[in-house]
N, C-alpha and C. Protein backbone atom coordinates (compact mmCIF):
# COMPACT_ATOMS: atom_id res chain seq x y z
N UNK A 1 -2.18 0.05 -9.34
CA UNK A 1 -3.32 -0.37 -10.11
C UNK A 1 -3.78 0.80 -10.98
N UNK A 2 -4.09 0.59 -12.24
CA UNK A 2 -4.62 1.57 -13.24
C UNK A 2 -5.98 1.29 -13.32
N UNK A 3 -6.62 2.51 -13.28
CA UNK A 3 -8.28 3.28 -13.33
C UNK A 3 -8.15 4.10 -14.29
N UNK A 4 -9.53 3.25 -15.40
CA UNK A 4 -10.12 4.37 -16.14
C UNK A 4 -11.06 5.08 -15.41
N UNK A 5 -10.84 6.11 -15.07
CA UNK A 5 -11.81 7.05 -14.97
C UNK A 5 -12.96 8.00 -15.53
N UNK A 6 -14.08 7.40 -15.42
CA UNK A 6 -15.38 7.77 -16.06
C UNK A 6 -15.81 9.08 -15.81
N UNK A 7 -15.46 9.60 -14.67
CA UNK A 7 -16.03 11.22 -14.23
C UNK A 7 -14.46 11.41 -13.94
N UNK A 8 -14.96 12.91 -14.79
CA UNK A 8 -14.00 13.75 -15.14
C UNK A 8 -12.62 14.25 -13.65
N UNK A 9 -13.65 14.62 -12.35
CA UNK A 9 -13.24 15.34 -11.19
C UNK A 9 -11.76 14.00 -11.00
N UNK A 10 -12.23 12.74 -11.36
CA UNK A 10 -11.36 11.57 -10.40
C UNK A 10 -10.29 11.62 -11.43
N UNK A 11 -10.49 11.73 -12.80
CA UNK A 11 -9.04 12.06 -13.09
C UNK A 11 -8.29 13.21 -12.80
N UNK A 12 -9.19 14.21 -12.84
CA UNK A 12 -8.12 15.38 -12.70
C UNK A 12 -7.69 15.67 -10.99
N UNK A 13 -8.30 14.35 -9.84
CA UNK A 13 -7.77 14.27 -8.75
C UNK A 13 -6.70 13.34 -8.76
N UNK A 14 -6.83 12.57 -9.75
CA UNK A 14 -5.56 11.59 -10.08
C UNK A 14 -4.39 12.38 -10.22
N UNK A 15 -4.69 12.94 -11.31
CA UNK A 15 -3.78 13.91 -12.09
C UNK A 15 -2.78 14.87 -10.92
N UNK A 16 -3.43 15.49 -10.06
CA UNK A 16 -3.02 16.53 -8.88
C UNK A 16 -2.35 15.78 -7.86
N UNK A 17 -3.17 14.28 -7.46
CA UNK A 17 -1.93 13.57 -6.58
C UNK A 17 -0.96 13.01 -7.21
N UNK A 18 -0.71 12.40 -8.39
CA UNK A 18 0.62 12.41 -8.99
C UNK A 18 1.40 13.48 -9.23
N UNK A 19 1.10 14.70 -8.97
CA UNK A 19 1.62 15.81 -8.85
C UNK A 19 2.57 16.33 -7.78
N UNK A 20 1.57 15.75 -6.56
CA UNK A 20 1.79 15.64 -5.33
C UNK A 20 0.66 17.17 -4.88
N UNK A 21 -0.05 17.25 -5.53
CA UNK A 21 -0.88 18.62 -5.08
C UNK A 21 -2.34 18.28 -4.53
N UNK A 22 -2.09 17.55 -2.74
CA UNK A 22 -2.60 16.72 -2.36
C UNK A 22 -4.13 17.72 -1.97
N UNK A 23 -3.85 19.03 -1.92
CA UNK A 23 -5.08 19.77 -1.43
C UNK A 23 -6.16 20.19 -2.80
N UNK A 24 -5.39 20.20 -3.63
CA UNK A 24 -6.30 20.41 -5.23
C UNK A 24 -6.84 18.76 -5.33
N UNK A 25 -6.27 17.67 -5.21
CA UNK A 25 -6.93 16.63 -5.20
C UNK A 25 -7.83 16.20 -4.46
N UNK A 26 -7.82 16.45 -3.51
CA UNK A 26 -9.10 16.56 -2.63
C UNK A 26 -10.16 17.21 -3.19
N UNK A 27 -9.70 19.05 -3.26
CA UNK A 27 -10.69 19.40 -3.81
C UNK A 27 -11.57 18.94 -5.09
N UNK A 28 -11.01 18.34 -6.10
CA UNK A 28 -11.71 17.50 -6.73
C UNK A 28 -12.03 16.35 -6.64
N UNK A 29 -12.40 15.59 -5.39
CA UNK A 29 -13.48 14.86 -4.60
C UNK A 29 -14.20 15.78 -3.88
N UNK A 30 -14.38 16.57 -3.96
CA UNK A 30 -15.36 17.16 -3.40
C UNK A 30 -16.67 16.96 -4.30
N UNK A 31 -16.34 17.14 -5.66
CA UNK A 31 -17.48 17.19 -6.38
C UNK A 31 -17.90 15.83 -6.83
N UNK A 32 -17.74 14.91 -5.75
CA UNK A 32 -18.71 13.84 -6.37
C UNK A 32 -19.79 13.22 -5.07
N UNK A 33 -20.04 12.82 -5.57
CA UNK A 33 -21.51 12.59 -5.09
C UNK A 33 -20.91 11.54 -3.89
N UNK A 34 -22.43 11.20 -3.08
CA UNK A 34 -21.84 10.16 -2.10
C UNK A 34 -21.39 8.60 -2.59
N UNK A 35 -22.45 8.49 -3.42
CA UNK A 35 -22.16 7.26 -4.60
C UNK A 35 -20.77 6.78 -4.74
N UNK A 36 -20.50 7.84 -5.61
CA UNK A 36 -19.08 8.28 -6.32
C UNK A 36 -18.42 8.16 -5.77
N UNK A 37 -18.23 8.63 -4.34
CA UNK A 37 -16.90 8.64 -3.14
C UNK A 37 -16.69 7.23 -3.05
N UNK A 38 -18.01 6.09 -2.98
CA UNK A 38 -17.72 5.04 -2.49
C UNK A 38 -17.05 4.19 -3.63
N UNK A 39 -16.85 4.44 -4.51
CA UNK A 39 -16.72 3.66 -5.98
C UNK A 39 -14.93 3.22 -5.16
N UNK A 40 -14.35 1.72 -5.77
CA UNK A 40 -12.96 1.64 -5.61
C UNK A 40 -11.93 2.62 -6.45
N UNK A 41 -12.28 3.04 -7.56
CA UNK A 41 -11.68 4.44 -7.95
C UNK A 41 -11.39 5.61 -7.13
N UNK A 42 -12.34 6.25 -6.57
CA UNK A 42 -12.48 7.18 -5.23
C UNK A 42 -11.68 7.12 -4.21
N UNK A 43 -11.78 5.60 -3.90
CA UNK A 43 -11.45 4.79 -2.30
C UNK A 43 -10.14 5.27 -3.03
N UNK A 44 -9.54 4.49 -3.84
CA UNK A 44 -8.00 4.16 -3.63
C UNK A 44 -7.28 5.69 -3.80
N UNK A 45 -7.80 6.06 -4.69
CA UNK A 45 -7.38 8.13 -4.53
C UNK A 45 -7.49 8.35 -3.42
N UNK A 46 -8.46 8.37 -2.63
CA UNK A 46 -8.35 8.85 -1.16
C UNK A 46 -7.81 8.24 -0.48
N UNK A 47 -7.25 6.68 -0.42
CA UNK A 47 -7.03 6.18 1.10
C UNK A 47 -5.27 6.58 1.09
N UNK A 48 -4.82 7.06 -0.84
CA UNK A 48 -3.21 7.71 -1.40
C UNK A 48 -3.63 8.52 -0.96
N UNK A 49 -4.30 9.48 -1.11
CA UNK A 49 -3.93 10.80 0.15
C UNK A 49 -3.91 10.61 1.56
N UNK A 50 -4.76 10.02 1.98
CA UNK A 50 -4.77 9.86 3.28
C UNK A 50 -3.24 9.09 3.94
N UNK A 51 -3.02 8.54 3.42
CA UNK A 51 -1.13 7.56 3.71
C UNK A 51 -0.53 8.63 3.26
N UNK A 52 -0.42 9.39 2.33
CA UNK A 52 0.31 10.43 1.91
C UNK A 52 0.70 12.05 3.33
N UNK A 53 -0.53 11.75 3.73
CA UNK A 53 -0.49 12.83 5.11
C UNK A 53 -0.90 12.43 6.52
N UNK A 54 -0.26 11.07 6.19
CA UNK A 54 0.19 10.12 6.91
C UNK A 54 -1.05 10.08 8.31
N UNK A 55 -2.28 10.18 7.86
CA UNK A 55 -3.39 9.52 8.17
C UNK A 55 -4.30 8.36 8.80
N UNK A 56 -3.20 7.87 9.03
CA UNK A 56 -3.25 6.22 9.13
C UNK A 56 -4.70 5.60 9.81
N UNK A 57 -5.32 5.97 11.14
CA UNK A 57 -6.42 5.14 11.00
C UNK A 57 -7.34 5.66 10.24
N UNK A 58 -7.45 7.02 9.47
CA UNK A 58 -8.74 7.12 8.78
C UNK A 58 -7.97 6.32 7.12
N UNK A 59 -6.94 6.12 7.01
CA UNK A 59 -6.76 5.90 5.34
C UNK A 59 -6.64 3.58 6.04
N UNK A 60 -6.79 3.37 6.93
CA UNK A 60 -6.92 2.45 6.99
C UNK A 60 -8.87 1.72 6.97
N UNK A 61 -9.02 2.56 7.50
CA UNK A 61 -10.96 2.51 7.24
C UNK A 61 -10.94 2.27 5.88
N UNK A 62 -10.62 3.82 4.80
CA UNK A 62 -10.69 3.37 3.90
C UNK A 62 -10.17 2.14 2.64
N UNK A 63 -9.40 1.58 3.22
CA UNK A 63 -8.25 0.53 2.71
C UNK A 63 -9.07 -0.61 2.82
N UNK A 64 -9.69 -0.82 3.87
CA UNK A 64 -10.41 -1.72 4.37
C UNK A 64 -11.84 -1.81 3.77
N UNK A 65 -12.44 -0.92 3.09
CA UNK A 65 -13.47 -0.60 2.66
C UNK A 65 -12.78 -1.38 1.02
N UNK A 66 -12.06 -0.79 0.95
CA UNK A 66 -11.04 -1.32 -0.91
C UNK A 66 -11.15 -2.78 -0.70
N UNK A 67 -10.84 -2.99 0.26
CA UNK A 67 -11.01 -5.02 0.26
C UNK A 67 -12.08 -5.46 0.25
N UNK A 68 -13.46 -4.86 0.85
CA UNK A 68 -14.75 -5.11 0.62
C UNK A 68 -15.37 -5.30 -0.85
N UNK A 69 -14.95 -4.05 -1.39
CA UNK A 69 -15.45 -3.87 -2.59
C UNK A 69 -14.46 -4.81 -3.85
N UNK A 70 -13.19 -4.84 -3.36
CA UNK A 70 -12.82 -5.66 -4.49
C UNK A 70 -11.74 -6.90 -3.60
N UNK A 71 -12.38 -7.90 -3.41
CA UNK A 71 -11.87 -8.67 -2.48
C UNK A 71 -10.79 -9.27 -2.91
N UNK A 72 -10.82 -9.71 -4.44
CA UNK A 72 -9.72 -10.86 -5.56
C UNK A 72 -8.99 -9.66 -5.91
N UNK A 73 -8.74 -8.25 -5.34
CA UNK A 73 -7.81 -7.15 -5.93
C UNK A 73 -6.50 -7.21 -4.78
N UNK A 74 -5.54 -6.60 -5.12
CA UNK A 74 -4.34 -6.69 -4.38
C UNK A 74 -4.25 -5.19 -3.50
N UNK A 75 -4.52 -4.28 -3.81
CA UNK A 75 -4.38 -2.83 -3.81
C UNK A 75 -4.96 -2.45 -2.59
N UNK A 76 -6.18 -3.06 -2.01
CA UNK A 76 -6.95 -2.71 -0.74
C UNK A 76 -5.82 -3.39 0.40
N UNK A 77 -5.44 -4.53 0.23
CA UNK A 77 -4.56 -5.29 1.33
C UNK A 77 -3.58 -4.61 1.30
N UNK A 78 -2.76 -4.30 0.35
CA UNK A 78 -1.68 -3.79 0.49
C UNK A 78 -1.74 -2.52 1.25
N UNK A 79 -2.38 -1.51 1.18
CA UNK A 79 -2.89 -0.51 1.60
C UNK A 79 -3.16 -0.87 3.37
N UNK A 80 -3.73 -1.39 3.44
CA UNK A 80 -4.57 -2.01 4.73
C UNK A 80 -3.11 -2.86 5.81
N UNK A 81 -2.39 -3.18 4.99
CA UNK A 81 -1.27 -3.53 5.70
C UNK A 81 -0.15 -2.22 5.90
N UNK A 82 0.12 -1.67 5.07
CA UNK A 82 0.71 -0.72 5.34
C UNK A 82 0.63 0.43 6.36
N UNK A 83 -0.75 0.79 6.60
CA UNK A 83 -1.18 1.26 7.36
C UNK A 83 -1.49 0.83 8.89
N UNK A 84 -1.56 -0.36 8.79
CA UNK A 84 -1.09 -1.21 10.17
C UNK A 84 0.26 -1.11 10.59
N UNK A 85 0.98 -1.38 10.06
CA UNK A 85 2.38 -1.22 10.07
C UNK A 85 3.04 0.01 10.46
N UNK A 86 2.33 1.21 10.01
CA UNK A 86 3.12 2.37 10.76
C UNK A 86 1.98 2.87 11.73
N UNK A 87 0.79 2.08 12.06
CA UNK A 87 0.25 2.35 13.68
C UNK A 87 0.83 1.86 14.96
N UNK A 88 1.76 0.68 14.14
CA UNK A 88 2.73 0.02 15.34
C UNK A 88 2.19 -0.94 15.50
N UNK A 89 0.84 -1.96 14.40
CA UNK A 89 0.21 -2.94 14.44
C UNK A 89 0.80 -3.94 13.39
N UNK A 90 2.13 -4.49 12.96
CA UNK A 90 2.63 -5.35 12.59
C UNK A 90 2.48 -6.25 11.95
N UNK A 91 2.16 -7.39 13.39
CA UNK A 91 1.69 -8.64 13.60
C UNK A 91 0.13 -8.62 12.01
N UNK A 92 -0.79 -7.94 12.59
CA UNK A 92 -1.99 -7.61 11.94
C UNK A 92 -1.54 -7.25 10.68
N UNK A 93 -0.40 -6.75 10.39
CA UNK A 93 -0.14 -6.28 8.79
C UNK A 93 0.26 -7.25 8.00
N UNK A 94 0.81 -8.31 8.74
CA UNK A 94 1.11 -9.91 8.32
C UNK A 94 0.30 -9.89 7.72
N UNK A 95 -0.75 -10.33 8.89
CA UNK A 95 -2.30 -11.39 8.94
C UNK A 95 -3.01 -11.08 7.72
N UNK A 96 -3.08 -9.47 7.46
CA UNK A 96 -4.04 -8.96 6.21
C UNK A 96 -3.79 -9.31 5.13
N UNK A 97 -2.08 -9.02 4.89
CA UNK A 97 -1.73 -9.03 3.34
C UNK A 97 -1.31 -11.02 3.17
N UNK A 98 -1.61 -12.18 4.43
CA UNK A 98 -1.32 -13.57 4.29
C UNK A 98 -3.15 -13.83 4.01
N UNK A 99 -3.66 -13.07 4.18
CA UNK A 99 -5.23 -13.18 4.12
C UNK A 99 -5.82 -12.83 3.26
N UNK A 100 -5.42 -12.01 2.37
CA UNK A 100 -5.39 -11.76 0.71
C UNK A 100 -5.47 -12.45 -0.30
N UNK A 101 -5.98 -11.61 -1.23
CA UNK A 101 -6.10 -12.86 -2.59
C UNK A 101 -4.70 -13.13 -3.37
N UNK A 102 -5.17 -14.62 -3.63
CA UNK A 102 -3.99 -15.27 -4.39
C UNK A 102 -2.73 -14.29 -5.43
N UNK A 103 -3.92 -13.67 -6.00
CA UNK A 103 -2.94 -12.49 -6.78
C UNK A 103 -1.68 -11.82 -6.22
N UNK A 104 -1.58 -12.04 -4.94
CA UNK A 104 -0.70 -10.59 -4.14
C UNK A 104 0.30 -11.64 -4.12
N UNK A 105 0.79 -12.86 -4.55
CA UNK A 105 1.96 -13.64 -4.52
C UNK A 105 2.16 -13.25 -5.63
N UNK A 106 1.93 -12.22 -6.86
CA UNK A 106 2.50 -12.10 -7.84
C UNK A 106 2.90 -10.48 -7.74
N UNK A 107 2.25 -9.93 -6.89
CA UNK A 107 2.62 -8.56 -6.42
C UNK A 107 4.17 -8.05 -5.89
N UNK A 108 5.62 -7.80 -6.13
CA UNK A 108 6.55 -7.40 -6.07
C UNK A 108 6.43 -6.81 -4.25
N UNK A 109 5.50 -5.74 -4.34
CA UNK A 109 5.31 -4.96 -3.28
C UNK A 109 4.37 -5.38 -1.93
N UNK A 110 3.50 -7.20 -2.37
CA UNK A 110 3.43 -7.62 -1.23
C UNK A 110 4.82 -8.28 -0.61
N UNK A 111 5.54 -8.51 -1.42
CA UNK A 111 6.86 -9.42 -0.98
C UNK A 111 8.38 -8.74 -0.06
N UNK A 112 8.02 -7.21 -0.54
CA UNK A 112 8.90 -6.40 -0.16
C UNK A 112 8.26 -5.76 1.28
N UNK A 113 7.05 -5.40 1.02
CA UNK A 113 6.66 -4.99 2.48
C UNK A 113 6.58 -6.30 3.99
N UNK A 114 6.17 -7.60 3.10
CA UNK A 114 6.22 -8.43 4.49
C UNK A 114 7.74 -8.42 4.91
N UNK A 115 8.72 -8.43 3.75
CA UNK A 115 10.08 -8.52 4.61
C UNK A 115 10.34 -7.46 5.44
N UNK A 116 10.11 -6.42 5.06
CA UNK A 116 10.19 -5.14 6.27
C UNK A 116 9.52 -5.44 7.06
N UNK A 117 8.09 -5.91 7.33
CA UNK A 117 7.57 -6.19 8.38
C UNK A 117 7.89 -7.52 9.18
N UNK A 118 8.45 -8.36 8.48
CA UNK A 118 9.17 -9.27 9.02
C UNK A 118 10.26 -8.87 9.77
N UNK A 119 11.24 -8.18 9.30
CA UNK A 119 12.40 -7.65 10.21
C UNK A 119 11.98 -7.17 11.49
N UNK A 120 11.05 -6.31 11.52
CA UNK A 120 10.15 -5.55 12.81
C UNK A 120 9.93 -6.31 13.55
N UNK A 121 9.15 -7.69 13.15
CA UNK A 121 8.94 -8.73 14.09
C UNK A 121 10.10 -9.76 14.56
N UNK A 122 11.37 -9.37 13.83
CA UNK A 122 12.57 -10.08 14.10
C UNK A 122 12.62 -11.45 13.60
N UNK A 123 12.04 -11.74 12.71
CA UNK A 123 12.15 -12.51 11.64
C UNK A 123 13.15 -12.19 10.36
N UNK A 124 14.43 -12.69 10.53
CA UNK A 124 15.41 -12.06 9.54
C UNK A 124 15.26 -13.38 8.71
N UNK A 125 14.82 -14.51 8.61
CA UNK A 125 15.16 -15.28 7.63
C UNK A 125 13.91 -15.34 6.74
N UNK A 126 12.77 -15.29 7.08
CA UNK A 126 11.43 -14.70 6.14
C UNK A 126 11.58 -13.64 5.72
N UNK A 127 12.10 -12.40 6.56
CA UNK A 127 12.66 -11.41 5.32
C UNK A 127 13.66 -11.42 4.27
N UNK A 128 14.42 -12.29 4.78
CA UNK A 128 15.49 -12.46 3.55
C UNK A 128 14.95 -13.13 2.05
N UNK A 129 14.23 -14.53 2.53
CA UNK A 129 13.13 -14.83 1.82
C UNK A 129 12.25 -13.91 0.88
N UNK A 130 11.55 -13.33 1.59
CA UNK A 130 10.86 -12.44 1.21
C UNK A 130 11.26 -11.05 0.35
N UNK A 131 12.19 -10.66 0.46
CA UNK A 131 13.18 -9.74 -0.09
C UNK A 131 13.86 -10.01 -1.34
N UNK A 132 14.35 -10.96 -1.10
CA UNK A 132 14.61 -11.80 -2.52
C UNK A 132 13.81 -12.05 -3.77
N UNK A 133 12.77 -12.76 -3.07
CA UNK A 133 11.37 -12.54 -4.20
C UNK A 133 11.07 -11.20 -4.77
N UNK A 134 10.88 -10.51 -3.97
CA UNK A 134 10.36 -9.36 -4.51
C UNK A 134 10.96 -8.63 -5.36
N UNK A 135 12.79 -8.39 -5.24
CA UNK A 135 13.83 -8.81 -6.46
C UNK A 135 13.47 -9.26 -7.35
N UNK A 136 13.04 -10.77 -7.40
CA UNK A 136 12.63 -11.40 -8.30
C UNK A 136 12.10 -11.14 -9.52
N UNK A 137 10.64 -10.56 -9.13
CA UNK A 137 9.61 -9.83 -9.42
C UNK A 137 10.20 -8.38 -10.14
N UNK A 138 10.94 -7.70 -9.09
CA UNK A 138 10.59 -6.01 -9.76
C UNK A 138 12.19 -5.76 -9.35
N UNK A 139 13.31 -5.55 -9.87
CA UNK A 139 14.49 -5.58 -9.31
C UNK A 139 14.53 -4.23 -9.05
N UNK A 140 14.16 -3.33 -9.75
CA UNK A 140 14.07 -2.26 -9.27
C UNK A 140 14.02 -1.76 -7.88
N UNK A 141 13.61 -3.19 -6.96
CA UNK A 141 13.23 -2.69 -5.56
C UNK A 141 14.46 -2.89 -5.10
N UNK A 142 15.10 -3.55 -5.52
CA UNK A 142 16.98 -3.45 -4.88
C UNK A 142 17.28 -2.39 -4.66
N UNK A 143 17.42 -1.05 -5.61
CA UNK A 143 17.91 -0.07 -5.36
C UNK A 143 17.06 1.02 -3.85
N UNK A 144 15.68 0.26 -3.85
CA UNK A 144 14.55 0.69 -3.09
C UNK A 144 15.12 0.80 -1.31
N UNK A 145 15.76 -1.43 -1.51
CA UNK A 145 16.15 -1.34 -0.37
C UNK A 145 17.28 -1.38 0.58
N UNK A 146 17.98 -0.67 -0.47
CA UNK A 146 19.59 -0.35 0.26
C UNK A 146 19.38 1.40 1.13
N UNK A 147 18.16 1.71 0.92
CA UNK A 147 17.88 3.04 1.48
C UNK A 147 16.63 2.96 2.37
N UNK A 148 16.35 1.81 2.35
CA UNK A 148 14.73 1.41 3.00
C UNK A 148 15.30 1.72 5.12
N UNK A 149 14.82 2.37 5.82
CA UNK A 149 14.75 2.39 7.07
C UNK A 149 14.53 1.45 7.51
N UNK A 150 13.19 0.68 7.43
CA UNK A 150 12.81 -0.34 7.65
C UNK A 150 13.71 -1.85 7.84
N UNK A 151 14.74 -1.49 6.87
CA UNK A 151 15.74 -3.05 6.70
C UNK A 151 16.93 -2.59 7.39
N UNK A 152 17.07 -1.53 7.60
CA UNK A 152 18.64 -1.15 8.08
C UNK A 152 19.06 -2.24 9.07
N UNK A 153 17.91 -2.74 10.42
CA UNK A 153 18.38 -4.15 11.21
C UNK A 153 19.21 -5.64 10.47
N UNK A 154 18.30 -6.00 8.80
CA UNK A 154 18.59 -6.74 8.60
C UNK A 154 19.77 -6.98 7.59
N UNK A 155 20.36 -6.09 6.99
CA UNK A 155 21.68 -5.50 6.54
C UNK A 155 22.03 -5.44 7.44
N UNK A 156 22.46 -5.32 8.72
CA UNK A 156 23.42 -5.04 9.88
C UNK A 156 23.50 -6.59 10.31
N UNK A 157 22.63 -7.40 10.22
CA UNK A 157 22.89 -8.67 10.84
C UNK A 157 23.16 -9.60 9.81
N UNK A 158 22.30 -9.94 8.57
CA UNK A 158 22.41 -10.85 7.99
C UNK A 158 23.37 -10.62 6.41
N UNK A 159 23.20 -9.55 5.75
CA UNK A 159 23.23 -9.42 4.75
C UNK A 159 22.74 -10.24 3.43
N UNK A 160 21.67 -10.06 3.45
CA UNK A 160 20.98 -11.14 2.71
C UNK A 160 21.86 -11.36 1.14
């Protein structure tokens, strides 16, 4: 998702985590106010660092906070599932991103993550499903998931 950024600090924290210079990005959240932190601009910079240093129940708080504030957005669920998913909460990473707004059936990367999480739950024919679509969508993710960990089960059994 693309943010214009109105105060200066959140781009140039943008700027530093596309960098990958996850401690200078922080430091520029430091300088905003409490307001400011809460804005979905803020949230989604922070809850990418927080998954980034692999954080998971505090970048899931905040993920979850992203769905509050923008409920018809795709970006908080996705987030919010992902982060379920590598707590070893799955099932729940379904539930979030099937509990989402309509939009996330046009999302590439809701389609690709339920099939990985589908495989986990041993569902190889909803991931295949699901995998496919997301092809569909962004083919680019083909090359994504011939290296994906996550699918290595379902390449070994099915070959979709």
């Amino acid at each position: 998702m693309k943010w214009s950024y109105p105060i200066p600090c959140l781009e140039r924290a943008q700027g530093y985590l596309d960098l990958g210079l996850l401690d200078d990005a922080w430091s520029q959240l430091a300088f905003l106010s409490a307001e400011q932190r809460d804005s979905p601009e803020a949230l989604h910079i922070m809850a990418t660092l927080l998954m980034k240093q692999k954080r998971w129940d505090e970048a899931l708080i905040v993920s979850f906070r992203i769905c509050e504030l923008l409920p018809s957005k795709s970006g908080g669920f996705i987030h919010a599932a992902y982060c379920l998913h590598e707590l070893g909460r799955t099932r729940e990473a379904c539930e979030i991103l099937r509990s989402g707004p309509d939009c996330l059936q046009r999302e590439p990367l809701f389609h690709y993550n339920l099939s990985c999480y589908s495989v986990s739950l041993g569902s190889f024919d909803e991931a295949c499903a699901s995998l496919e679509r997301s092809f569909e969508l962004d083919e680019r993710l083909a090359g994504i998931a011939e290296h994906d960990p996550d699918l290595v089960p379902l390449w070994a059994t099915l070959r979709c």
